[in-house]
PDB file of N, CA and C in Angstrom:
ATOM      1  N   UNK A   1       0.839  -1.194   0.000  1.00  0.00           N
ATOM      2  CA  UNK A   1       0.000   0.000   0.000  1.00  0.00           C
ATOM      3  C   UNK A   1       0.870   1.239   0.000  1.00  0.00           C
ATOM      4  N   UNK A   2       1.548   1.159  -1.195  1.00  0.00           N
ATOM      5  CA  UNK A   2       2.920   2.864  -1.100  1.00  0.00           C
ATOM      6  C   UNK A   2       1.353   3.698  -1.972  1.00  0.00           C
ATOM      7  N   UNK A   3       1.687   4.826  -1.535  1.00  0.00           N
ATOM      8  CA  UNK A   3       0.601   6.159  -2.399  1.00  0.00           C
ATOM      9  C   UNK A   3       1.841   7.081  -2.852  1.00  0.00           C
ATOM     10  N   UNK A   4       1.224   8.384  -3.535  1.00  0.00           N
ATOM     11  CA  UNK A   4       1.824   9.068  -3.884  1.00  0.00           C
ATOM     12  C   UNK A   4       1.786   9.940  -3.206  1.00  0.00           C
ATOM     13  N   UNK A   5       2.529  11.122  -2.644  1.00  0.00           N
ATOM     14  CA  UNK A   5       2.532  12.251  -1.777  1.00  0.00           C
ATOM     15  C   UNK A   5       2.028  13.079  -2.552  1.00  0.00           C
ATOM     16  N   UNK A   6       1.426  14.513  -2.506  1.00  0.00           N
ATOM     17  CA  UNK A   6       0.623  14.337  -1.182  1.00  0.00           C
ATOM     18  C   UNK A   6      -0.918  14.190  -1.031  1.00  0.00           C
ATOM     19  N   UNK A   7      -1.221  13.376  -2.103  1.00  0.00           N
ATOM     20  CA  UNK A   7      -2.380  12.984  -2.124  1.00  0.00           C
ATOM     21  C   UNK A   7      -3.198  12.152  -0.936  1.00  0.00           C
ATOM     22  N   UNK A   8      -2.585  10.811  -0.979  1.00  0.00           N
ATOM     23  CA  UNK A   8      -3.178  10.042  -0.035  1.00  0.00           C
ATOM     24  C   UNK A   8      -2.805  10.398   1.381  1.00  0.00           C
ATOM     25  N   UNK A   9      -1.681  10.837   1.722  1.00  0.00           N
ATOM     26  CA  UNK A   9      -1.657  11.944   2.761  1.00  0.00           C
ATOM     27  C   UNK A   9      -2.718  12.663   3.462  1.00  0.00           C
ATOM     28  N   UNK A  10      -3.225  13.672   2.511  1.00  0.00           N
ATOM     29  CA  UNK A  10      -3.981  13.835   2.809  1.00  0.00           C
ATOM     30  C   UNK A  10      -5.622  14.020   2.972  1.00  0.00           C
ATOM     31  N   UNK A  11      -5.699  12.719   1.846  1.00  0.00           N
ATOM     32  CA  UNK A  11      -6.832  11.787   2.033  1.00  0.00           C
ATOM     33  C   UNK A  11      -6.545  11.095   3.501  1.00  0.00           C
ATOM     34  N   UNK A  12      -5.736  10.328   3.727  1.00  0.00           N
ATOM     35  CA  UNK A  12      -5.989   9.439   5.126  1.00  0.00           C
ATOM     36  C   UNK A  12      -6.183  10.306   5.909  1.00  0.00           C
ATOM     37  N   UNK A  13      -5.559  12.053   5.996  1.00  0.00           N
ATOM     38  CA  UNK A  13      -5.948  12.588   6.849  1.00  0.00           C
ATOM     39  C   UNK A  13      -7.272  13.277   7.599  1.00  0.00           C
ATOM     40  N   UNK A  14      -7.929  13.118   5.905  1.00  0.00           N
ATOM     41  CA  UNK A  14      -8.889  13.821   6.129  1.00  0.00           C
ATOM     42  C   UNK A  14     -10.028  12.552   6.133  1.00  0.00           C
ATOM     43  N   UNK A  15      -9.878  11.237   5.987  1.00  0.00           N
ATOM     44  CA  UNK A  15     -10.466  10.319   6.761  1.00  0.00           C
ATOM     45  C   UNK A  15     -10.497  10.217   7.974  1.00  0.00           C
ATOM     46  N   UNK A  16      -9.605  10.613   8.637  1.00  0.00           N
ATOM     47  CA  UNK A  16      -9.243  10.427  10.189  1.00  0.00           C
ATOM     48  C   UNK A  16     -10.116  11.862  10.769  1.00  0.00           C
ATOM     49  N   UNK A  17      -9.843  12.287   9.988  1.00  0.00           N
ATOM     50  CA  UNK A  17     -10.751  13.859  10.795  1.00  0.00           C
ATOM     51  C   UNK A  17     -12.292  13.406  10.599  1.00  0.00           C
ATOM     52  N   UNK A  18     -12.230  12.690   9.596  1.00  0.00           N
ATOM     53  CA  UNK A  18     -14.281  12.766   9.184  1.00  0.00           C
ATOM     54  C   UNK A  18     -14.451  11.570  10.092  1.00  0.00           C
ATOM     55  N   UNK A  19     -13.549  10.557  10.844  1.00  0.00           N
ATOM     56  CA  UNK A  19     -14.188   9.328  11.639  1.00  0.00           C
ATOM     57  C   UNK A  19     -13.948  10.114  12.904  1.00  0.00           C
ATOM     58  N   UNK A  20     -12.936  10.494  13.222  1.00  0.00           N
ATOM     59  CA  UNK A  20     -13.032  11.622  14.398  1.00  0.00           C
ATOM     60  C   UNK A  20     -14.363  12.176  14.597  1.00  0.00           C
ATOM     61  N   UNK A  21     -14.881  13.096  14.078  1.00  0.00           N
ATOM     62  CA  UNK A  21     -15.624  14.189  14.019  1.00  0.00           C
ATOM     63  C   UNK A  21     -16.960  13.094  14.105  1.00  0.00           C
ATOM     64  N   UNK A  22     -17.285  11.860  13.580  1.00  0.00           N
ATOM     65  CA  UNK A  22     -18.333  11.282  13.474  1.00  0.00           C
ATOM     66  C   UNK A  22     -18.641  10.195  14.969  1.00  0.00           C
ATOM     67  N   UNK A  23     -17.424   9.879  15.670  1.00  0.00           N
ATOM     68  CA  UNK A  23     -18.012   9.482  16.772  1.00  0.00           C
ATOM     69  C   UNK A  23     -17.772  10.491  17.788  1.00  0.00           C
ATOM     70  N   UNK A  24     -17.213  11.765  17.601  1.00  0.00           N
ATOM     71  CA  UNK A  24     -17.500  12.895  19.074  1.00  0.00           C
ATOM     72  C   UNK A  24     -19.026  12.689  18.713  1.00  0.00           C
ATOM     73  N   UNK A  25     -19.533  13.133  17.409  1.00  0.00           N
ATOM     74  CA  UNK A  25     -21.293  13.743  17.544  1.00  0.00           C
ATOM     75  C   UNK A  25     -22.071  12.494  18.098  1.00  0.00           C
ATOM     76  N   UNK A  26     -21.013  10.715  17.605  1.00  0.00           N
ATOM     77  CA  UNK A  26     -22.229   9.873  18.150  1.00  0.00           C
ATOM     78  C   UNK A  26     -22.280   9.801  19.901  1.00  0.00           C
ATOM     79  N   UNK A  27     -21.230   9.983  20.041  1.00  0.00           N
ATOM     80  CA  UNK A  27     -20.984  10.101  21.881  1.00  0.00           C
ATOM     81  C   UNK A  27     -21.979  11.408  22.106  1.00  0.00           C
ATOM     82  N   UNK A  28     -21.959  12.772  21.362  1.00  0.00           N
ATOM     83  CA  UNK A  28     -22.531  13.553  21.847  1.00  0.00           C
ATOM     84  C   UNK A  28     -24.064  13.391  22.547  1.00  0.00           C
ATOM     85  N   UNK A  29     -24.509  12.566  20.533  1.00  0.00           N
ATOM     86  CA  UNK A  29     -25.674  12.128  20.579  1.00  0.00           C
ATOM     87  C   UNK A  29     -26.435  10.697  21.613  1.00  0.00           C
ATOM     88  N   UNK A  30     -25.645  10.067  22.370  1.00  0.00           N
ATOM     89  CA  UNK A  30     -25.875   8.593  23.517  1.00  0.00           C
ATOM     90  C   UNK A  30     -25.810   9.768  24.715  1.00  0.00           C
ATOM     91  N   UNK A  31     -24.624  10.591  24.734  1.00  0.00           N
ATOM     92  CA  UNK A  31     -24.908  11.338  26.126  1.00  0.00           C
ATOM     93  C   UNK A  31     -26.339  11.932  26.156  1.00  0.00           C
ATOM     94  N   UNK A  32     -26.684  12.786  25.314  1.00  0.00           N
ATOM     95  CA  UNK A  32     -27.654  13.454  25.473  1.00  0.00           C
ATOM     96  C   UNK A  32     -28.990  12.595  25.935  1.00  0.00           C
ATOM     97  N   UNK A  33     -28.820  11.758  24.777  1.00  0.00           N
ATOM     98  CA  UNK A  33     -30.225  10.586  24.959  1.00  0.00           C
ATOM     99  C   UNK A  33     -30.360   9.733  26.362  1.00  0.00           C
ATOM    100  N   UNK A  34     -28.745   9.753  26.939  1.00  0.00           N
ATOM    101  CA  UNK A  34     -28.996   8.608  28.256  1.00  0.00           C
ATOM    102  C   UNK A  34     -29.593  10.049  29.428  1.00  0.00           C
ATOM    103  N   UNK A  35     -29.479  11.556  29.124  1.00  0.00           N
ATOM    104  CA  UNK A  35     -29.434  12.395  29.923  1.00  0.00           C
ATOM    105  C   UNK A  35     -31.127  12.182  30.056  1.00  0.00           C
ATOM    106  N   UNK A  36     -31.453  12.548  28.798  1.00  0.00           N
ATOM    107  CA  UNK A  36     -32.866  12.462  28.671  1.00  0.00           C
ATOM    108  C   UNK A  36     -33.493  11.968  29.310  1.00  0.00           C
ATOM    109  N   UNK A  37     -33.263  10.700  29.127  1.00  0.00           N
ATOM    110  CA  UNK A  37     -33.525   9.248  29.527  1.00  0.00           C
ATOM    111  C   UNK A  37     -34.156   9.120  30.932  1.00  0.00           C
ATOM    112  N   UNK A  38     -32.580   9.590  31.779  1.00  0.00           N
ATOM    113  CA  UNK A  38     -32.450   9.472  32.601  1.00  0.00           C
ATOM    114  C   UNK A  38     -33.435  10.762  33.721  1.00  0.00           C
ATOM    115  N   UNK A  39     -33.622  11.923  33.215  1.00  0.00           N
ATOM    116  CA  UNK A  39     -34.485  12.513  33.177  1.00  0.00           C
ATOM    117  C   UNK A  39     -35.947  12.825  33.401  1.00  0.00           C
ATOM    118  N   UNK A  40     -36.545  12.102  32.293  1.00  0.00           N
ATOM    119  CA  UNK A  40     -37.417  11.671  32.299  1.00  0.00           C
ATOM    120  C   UNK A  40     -38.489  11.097  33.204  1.00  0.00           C
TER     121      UNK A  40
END
């Protein structure tokens, strides 16, 4: 798996930011719901 610079660079990087960014909001989104929840 060799790539060419600086393409896949910064493709993987900006994969890592979009899976990043997608489980803070799902954690955001379980906190909120267990708050609710719990709430309720």
């Amino acid at each position: 798996m060799q790539g060419d610079a600086p393409g896949p660079l910064s493709k993987r990087l900006a994969w890592m930011a979009a899976i990043w960014a997608m489980s803070v909001a799902v954690l955001g989104v379980v906190a909120w719901g267990i708050r609710t929840w719990l709430n309720h």
